[in-house]
C-alpha atoms as a PDB file:
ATOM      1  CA  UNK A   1      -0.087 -37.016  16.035  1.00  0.00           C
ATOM      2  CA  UNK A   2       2.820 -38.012  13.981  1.00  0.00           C
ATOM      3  CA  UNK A   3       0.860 -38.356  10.887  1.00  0.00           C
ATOM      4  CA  UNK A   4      -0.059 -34.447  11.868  1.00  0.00           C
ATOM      5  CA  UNK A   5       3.684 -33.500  12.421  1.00  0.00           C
ATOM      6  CA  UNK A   6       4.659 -34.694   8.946  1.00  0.00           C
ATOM      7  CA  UNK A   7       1.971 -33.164   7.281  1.00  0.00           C
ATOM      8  CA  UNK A   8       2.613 -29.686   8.553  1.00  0.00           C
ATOM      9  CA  UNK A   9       6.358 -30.514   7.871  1.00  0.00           C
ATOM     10  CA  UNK A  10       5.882 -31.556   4.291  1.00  0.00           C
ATOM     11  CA  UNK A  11       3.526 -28.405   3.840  1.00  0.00           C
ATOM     12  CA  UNK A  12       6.146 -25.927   5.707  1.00  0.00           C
ATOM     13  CA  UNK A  13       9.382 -27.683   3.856  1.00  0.00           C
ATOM     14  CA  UNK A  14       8.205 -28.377   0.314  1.00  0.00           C
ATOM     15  CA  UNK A  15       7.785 -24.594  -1.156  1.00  0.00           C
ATOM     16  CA  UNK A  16      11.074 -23.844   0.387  1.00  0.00           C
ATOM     17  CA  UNK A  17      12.575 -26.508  -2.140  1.00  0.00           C
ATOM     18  CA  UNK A  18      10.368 -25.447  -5.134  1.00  0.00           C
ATOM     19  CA  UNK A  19      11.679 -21.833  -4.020  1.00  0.00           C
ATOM     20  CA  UNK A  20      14.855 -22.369  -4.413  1.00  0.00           C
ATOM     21  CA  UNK A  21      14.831 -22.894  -8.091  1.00  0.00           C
ATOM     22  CA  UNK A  22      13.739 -19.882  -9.104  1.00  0.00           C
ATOM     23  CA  UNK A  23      16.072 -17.950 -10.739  1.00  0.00           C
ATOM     24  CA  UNK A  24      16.039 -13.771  -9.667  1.00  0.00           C
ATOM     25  CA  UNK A  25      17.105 -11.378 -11.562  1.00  0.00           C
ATOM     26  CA  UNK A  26      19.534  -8.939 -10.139  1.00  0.00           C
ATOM     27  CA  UNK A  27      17.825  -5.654  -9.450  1.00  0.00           C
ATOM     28  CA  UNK A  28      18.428  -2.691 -11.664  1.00  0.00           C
ATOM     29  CA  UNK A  29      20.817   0.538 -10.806  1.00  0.00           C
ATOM     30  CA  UNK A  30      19.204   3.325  -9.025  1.00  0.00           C
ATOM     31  CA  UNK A  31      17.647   5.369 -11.177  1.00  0.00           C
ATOM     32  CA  UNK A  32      19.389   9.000 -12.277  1.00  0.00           C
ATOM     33  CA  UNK A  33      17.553  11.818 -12.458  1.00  0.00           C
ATOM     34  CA  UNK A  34      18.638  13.414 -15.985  1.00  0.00           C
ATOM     35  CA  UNK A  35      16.154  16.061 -15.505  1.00  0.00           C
ATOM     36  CA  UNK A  36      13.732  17.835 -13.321  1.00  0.00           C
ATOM     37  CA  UNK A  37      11.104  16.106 -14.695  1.00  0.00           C
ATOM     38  CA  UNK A  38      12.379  13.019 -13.592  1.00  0.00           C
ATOM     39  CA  UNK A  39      12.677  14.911 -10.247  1.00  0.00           C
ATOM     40  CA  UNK A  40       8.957  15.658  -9.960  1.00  0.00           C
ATOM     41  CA  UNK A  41       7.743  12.383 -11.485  1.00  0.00           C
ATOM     42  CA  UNK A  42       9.655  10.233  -8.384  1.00  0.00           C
ATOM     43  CA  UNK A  43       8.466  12.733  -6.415  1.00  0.00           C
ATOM     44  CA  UNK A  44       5.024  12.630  -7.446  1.00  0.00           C
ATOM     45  CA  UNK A  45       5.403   9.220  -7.085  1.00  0.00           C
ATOM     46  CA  UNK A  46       6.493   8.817  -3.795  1.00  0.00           C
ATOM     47  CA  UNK A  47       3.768  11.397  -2.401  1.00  0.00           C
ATOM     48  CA  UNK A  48       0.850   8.630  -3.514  1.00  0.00           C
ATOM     49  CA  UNK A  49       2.721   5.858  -2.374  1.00  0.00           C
ATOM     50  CA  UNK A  50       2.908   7.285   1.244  1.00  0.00           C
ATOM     51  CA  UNK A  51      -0.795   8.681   0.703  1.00  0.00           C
ATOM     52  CA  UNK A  52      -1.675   5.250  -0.133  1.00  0.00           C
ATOM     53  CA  UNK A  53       0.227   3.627   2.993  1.00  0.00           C
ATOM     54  CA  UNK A  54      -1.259   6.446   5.361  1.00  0.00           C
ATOM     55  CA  UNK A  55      -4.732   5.396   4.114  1.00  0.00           C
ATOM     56  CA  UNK A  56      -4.573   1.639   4.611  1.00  0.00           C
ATOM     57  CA  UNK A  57      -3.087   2.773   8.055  1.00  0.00           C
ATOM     58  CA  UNK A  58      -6.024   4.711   8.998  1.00  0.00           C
ATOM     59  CA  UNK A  59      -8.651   2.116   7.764  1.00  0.00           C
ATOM     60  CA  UNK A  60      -7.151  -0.689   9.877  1.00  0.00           C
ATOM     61  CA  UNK A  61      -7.230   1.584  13.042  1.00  0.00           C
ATOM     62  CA  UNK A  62     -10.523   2.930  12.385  1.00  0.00           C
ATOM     63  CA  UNK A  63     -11.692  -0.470  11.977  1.00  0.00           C
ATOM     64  CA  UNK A  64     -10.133  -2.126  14.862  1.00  0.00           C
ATOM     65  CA  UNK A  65     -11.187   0.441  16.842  1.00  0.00           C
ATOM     66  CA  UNK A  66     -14.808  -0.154  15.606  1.00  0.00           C
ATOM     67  CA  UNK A  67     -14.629  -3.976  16.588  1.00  0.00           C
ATOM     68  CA  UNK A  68     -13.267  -2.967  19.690  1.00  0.00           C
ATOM     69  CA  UNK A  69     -16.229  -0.878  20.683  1.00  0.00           C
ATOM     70  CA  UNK A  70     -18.094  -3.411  22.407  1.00  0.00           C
ATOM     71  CA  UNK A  71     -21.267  -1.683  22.091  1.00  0.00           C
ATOM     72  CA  UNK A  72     -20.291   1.580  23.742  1.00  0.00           C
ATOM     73  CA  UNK A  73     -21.892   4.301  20.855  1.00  0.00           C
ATOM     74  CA  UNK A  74     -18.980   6.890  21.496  1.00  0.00           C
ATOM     75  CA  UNK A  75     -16.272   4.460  20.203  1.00  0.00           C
ATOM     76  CA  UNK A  76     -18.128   3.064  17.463  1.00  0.00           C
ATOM     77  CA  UNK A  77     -19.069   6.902  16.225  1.00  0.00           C
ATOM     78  CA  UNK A  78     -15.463   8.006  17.153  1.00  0.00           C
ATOM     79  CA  UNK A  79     -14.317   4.762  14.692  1.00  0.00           C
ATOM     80  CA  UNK A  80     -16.794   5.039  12.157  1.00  0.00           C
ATOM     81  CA  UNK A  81     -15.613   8.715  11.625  1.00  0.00           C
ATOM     82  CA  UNK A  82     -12.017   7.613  11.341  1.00  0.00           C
ATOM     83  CA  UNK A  83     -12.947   5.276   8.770  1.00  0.00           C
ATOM     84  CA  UNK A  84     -15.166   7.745   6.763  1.00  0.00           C
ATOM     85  CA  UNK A  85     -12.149  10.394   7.344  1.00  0.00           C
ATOM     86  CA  UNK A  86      -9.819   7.962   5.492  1.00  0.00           C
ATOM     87  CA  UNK A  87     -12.066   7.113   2.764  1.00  0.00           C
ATOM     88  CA  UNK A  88     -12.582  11.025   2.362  1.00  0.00           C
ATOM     89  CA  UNK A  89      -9.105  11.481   2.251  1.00  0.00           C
ATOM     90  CA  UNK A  90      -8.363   8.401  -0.217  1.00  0.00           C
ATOM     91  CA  UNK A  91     -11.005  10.128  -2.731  1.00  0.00           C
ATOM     92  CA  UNK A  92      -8.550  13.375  -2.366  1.00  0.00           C
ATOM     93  CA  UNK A  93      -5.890  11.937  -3.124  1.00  0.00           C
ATOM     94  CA  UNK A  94      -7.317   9.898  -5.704  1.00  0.00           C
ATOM     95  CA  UNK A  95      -8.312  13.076  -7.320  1.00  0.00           C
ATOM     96  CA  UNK A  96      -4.949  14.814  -6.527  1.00  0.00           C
ATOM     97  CA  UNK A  97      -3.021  12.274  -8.542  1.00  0.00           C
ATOM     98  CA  UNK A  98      -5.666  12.178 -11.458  1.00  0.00           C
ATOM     99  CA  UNK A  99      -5.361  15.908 -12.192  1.00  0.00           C
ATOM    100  CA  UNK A 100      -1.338  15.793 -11.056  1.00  0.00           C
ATOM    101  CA  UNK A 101      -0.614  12.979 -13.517  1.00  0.00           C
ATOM    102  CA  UNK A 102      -3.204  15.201 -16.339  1.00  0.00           C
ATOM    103  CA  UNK A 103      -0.875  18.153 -15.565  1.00  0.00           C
ATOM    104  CA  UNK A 104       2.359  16.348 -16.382  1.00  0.00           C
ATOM    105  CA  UNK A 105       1.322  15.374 -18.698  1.00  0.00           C
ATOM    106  CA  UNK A 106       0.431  18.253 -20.536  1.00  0.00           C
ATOM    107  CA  UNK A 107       3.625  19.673 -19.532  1.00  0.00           C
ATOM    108  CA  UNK A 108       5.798  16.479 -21.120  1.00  0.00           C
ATOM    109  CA  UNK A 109       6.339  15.249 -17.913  1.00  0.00           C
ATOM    110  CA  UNK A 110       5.478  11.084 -18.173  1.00  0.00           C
ATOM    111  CA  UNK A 111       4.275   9.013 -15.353  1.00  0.00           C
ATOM    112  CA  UNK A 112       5.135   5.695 -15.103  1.00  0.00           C
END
């Protein structure tokens, strides 16, 4: 049991030390918008991020909800339409931002 103790100790303790000698650089000043561009490029930004977030969301619930079913064919149906909404939705916004980012682009607007 000991042996055990200092095993999960050494494993738990060690990257803490190895962590500490990494040096981090200081994080950058928030960025100014100099333009509207800017403006609609955060923006733009932003919206996929949260699309993104919203979709990972959904997936998890759909699938939990799916292993949760226990055999009963209205759950599973109800979860396996969650999931396929969220996929659905993950290929519209996939598309959104492809012909967003092609927009801005013709306007002079970059995307980083």
């Amino acid at each position: 049991m000991k042996k055990i103790n200092l095993l999960f100790t050494t494993l738990f303790t060690l990257p803490s030390v190895a962590l500490a000698q990494i040096n981090i650089a200081q994080p950058e000043t928030a960025k100014r918008f100099s333009s509207l561009g800017d403006i609609i490029e955060s923006a733009f930004n932003i919206i996929i991020v949260i699309s993104g977030i919203i979709f990972m969301i959904m997936l998890l619930v759909g699938g939990l909800q799916y292993l949760t079913s226990a055999g009963v064919e209205d759950s599973a149906v109800k979860a396996r339409k969650l999931i396929l909404n969220a996929v659905i939705g993950l290929v519209i916004v996939t598309t959104a931002w492809a012909a967003g980012n092609y927009v801005l682009r013709i306007l002079g607007i970059g995307i980083s």
